[in-house]
N, C-alpha and C. Protein backbone atom coordinates (compact mmCIF):
# COMPACT_ATOMS: atom_id res chain seq x y z
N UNK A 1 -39.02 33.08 88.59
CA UNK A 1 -38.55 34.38 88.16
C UNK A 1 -37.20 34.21 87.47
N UNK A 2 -36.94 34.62 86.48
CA UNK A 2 -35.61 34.69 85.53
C UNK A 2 -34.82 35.22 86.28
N UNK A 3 -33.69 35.54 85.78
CA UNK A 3 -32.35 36.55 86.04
C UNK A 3 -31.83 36.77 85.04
N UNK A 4 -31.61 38.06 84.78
CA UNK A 4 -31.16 38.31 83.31
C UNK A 4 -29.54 38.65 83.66
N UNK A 5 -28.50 38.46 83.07
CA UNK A 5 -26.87 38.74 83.56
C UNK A 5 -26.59 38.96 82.01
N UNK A 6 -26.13 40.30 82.31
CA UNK A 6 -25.56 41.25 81.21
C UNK A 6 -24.07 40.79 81.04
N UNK A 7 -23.88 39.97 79.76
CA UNK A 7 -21.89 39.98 79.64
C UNK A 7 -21.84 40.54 78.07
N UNK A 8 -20.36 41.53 78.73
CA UNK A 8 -20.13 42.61 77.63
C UNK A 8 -18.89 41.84 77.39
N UNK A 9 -18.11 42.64 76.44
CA UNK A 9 -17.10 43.16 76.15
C UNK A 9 -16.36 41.39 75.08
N UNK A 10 -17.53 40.84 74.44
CA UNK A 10 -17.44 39.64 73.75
C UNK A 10 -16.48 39.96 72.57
N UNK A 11 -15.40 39.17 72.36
CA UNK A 11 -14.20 39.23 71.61
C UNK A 11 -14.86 39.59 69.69
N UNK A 12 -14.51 40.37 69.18
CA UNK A 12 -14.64 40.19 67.63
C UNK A 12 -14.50 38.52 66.96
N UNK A 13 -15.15 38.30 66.20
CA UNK A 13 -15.40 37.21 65.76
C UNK A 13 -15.91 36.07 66.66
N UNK A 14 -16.62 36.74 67.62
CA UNK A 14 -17.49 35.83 68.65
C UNK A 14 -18.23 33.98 68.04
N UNK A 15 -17.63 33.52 68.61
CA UNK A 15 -18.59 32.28 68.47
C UNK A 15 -19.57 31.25 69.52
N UNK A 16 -20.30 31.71 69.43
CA UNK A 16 -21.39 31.38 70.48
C UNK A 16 -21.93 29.79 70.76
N UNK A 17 -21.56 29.09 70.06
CA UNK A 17 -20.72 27.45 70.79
C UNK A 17 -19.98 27.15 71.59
N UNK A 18 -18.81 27.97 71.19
CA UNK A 18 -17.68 27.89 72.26
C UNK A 18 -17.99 28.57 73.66
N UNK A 19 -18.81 29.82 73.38
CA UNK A 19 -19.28 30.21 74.73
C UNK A 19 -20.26 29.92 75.03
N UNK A 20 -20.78 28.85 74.37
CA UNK A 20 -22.12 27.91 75.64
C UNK A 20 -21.20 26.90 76.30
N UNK A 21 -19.97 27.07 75.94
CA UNK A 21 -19.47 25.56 76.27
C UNK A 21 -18.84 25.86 77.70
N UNK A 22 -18.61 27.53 77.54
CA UNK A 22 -18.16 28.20 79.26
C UNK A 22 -19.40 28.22 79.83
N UNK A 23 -20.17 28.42 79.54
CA UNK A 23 -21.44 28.89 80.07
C UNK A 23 -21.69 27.92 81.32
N UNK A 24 -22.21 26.04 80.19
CA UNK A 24 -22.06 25.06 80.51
C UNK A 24 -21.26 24.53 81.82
N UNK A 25 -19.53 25.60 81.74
CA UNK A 25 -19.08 24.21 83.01
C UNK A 25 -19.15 25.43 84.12
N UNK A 26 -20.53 26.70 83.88
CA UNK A 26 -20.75 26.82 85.38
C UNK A 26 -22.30 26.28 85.99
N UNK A 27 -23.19 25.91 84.56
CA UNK A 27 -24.08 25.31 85.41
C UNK A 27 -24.73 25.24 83.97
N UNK A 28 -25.70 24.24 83.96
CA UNK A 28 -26.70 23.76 82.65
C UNK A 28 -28.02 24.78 83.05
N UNK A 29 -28.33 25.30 83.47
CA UNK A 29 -29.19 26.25 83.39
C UNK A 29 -29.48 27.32 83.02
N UNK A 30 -28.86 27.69 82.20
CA UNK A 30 -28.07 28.98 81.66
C UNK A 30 -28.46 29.20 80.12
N UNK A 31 -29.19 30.08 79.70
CA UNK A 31 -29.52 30.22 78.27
C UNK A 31 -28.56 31.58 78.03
N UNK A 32 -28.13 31.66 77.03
CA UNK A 32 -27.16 32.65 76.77
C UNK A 32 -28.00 32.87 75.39
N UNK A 33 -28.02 35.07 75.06
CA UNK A 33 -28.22 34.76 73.34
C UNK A 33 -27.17 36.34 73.42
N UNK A 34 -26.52 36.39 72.54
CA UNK A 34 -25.91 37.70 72.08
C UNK A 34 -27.14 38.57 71.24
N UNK A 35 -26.30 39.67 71.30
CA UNK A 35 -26.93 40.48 70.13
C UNK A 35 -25.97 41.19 69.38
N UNK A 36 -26.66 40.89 67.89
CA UNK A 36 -26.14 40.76 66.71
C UNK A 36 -26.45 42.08 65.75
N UNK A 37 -25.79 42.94 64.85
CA UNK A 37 -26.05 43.63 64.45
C UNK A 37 -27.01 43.06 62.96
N UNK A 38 -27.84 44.21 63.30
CA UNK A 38 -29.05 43.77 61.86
C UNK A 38 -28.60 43.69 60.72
N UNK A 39 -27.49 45.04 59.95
CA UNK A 39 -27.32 44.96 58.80
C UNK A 39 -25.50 43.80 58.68
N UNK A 40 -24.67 43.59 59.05
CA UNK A 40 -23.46 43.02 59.09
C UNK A 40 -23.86 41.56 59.56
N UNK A 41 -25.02 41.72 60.74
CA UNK A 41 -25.08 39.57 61.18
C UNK A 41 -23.75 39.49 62.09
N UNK A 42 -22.76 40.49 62.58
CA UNK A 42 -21.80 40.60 63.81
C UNK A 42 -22.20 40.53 65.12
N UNK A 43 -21.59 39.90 65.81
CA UNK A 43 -21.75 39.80 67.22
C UNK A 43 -21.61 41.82 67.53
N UNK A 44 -22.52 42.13 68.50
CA UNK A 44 -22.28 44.03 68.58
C UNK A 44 -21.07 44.15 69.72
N UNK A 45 -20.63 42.41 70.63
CA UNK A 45 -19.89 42.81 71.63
C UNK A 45 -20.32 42.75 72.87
N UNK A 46 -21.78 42.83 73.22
CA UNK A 46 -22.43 41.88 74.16
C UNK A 46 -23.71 40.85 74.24
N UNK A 47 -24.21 40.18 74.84
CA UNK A 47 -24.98 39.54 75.02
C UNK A 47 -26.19 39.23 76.33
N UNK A 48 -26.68 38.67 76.07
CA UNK A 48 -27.41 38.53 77.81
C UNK A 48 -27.58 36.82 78.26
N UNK A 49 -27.54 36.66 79.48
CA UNK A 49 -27.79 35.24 79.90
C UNK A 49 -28.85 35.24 80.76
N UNK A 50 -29.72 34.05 80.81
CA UNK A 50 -30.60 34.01 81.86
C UNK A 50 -30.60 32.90 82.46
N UNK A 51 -31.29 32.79 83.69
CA UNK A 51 -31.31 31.90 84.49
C UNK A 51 -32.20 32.06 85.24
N UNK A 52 -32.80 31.03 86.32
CA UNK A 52 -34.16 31.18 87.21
C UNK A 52 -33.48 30.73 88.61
N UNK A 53 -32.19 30.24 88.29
CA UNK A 53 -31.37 30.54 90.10
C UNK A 53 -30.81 31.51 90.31
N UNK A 54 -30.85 32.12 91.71
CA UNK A 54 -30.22 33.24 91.94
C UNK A 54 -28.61 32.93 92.21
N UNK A 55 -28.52 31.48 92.58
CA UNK A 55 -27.18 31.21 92.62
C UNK A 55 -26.13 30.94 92.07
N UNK A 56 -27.13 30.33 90.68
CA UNK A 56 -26.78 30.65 89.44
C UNK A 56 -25.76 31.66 88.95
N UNK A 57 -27.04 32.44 89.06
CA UNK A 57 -26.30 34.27 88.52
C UNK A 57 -25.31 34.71 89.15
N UNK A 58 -25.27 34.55 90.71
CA UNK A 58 -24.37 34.86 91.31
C UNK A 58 -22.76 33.94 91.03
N UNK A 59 -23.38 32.90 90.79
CA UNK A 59 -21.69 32.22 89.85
C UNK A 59 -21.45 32.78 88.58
N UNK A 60 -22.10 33.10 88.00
CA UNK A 60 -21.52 32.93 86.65
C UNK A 60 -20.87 34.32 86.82
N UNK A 61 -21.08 35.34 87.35
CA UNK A 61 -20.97 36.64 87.55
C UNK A 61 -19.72 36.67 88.06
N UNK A 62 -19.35 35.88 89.52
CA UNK A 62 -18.29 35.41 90.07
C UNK A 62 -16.99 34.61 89.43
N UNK A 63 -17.77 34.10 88.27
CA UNK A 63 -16.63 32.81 87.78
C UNK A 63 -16.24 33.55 86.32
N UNK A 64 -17.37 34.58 85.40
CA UNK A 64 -17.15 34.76 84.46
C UNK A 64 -16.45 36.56 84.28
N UNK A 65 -16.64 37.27 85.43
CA UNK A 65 -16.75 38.21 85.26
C UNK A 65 -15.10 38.40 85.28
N UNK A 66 -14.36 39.04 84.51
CA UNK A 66 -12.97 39.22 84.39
C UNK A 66 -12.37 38.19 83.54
N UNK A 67 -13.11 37.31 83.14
CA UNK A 67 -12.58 36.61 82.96
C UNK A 67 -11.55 36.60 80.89
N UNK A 68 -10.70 36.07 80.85
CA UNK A 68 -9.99 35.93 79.47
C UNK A 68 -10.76 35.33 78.70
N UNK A 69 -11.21 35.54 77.56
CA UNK A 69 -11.77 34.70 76.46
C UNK A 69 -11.70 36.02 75.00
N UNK A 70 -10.84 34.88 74.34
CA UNK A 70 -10.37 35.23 73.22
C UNK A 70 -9.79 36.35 73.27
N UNK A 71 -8.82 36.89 74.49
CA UNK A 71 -7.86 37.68 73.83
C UNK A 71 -8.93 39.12 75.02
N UNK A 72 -10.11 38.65 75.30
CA UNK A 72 -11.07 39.96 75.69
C UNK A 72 -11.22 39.45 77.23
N UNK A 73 -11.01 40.27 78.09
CA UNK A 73 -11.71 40.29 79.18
C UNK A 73 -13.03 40.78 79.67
N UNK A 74 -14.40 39.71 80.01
CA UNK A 74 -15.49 39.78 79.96
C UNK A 74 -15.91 40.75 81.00
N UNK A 75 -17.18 41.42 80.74
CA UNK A 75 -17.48 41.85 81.83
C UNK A 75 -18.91 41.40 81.92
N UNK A 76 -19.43 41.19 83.12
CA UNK A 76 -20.60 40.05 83.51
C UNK A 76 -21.03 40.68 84.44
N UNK A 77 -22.70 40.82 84.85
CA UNK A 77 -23.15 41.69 85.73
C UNK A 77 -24.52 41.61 85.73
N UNK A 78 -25.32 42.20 86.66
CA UNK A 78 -26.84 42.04 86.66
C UNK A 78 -27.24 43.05 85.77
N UNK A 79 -28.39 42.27 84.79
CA UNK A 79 -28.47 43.19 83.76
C UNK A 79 -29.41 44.60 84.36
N UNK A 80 -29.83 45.29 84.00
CA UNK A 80 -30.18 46.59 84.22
C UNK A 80 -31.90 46.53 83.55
N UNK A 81 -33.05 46.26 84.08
CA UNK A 81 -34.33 46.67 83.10
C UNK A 81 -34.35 47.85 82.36
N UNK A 82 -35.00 47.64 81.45
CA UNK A 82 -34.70 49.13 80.25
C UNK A 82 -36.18 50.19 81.13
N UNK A 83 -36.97 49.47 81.53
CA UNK A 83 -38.81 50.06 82.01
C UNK A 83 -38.57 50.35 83.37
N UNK A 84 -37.67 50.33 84.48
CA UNK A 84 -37.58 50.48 85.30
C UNK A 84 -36.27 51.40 85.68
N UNK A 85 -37.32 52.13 86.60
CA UNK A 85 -36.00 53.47 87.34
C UNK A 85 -35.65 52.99 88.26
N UNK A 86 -35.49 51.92 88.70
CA UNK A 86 -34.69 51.47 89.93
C UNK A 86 -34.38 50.28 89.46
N UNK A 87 -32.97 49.63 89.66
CA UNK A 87 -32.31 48.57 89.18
C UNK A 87 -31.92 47.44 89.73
N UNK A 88 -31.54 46.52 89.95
CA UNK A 88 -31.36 45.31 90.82
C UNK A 88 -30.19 45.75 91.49
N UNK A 89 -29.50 46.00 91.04
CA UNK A 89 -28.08 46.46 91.89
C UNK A 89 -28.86 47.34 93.24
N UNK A 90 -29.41 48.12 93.20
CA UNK A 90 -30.20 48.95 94.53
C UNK A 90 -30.98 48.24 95.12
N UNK A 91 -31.92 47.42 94.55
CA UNK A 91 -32.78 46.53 95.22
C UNK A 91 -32.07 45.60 96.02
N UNK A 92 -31.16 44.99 95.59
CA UNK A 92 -30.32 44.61 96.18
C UNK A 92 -29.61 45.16 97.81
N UNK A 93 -29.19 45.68 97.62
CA UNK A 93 -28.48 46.97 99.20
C UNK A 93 -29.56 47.35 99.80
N UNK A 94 -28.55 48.46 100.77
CA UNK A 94 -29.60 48.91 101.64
C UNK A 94 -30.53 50.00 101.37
N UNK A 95 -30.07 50.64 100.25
CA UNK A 95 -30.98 51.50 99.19
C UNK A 95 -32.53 51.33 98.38
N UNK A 96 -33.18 50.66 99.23
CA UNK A 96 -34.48 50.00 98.73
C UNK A 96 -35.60 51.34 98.71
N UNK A 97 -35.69 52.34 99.81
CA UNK A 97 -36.56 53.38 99.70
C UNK A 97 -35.98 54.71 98.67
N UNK A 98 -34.73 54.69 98.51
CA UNK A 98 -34.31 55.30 97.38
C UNK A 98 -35.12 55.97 96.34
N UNK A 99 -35.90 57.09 96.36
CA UNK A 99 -36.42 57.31 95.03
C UNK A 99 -35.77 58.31 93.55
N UNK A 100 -35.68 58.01 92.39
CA UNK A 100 -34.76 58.16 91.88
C UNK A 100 -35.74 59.80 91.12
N UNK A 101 -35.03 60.68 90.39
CA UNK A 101 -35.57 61.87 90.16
C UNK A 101 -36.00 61.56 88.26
N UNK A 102 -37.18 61.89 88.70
CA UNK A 102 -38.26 62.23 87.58
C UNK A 102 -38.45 63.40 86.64
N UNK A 103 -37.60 63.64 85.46
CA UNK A 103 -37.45 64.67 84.82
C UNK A 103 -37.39 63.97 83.43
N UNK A 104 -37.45 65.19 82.15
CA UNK A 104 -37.71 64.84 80.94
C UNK A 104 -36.24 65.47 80.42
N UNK A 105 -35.48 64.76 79.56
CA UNK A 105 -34.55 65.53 79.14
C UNK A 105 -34.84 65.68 77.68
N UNK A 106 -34.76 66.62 76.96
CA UNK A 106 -34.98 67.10 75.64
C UNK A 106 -33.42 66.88 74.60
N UNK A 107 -32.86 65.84 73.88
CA UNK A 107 -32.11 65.73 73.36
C UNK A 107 -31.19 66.55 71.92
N UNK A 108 -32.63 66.23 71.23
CA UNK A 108 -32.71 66.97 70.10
C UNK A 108 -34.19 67.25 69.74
N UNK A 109 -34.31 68.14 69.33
CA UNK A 109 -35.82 69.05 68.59
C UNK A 109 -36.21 69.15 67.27
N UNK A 110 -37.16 68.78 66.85
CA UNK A 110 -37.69 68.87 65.53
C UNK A 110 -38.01 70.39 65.38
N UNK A 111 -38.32 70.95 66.18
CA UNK A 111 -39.25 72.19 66.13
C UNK A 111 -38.76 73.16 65.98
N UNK A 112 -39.34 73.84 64.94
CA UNK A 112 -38.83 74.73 64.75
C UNK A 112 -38.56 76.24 65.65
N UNK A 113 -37.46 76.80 65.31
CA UNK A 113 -37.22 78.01 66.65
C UNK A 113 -37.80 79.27 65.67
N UNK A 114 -38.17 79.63 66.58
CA UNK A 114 -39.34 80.79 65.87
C UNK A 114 -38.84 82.50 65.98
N UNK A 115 -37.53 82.01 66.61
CA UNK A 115 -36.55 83.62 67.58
C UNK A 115 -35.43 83.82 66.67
N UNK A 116 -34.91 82.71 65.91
CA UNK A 116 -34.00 82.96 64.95
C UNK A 116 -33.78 82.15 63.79
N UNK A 117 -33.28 82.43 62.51
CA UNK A 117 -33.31 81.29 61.40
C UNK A 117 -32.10 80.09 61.79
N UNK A 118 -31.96 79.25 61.30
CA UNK A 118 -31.07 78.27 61.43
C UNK A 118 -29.96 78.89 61.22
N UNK A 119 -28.75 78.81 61.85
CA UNK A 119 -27.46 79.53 61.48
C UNK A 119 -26.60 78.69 60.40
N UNK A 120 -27.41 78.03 60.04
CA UNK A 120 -26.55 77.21 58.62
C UNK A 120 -27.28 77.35 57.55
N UNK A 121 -28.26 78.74 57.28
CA UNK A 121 -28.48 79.11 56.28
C UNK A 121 -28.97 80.60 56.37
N UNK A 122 -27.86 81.29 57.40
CA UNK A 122 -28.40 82.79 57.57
C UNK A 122 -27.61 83.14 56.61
N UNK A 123 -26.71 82.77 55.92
CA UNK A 123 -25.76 83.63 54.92
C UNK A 123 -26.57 83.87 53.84
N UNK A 124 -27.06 82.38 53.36
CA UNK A 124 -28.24 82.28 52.30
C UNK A 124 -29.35 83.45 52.42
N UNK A 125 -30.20 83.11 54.05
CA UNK A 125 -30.72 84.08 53.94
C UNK A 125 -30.67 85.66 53.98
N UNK A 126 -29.75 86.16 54.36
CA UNK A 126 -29.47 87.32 54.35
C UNK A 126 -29.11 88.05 52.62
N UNK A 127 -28.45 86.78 51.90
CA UNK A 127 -28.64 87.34 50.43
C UNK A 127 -30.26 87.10 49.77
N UNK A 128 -30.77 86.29 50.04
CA UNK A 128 -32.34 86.45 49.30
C UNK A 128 -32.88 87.74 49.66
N UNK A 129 -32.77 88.35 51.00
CA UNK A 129 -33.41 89.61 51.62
C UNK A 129 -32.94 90.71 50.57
N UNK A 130 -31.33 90.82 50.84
CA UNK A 130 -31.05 91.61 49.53
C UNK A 130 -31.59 91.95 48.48
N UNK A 131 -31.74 90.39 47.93
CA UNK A 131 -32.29 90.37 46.30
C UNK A 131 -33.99 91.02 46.28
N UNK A 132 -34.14 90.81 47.41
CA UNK A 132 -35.76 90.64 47.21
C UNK A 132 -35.79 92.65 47.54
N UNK A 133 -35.13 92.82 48.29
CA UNK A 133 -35.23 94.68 48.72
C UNK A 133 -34.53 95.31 47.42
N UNK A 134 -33.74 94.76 46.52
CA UNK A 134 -32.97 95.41 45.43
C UNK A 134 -33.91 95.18 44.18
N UNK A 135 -34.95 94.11 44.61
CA UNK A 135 -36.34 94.16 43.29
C UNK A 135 -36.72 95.22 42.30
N UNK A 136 -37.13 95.49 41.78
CA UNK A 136 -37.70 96.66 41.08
C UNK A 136 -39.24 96.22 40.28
N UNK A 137 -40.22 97.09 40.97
CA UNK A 137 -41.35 95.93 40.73
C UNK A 137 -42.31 96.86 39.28
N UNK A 138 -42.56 96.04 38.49
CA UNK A 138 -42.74 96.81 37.18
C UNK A 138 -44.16 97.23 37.56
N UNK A 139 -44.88 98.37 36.83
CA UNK A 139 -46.02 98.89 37.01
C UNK A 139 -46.80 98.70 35.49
């Protein structure tokens, strides 16, 4: 089983040699990859590491987490699954029957509201109404 360990807060102008080379003097087991923005090719500022020891993770977390590099202090941690409502940090403790609440949150809406016009074009519309009631319709 992997371990995925979330480290943030990676210095601007990241170079990811130099930080295999920390990686390295906490243990050779350790695959590190950042993520990179699509359109620039920039480090975004964090990355993820994995590993298949748990003792592993638990060092690097221990040895890396706070730690100075380039000017940035890292932050290092068990990463979080994106598909799962319960997280390793809980699985972890004594919080194992924990069930977490199941709801939909609605962000933003395509749909249209059917109770009033958009208020960033009632001015507009309120003059077409005008125009259209001030018509004069030829016979």
């Amino acid at each position: 089983m992997s371990i995925r360990i979330y480290i943030g807060n990676l210095p601007q102008g990241f170079n990811p040699k130099e930080f295999d080379g920390i990686l390295k003097s906490v243990s050779d087991s350790i695959r590190f990859k950042a993520v990179f923005d699509k359109e620039t090719k920039e480090c975004r500022g964090f990355g993820f590491a994995t590993t298949n020891n748990e003792k592993n993770a638990t060092l690097i977390i221990e040895k890396l987490n706070g730690l100075e590099f380039n000017g940035s202090k890292l932050r290092v941690e068990l990463s979080e699954k994106k598909d799962s409502s319960t997280n390793k940090r809980n699985n972890l403790g004594s919080n194992k029957n924990k069930k977490s609440k199941n709801f939909k949150k609605i962000v933003h809406s395509d749909a249209p509201n059917l109770e009033a016009p958009d208020p960033r074009w009632a001015g507009e519309l309120s003059k077409l109404k005008d125009l259209l009631a001030n018509q004069k319709t030829l016979a």
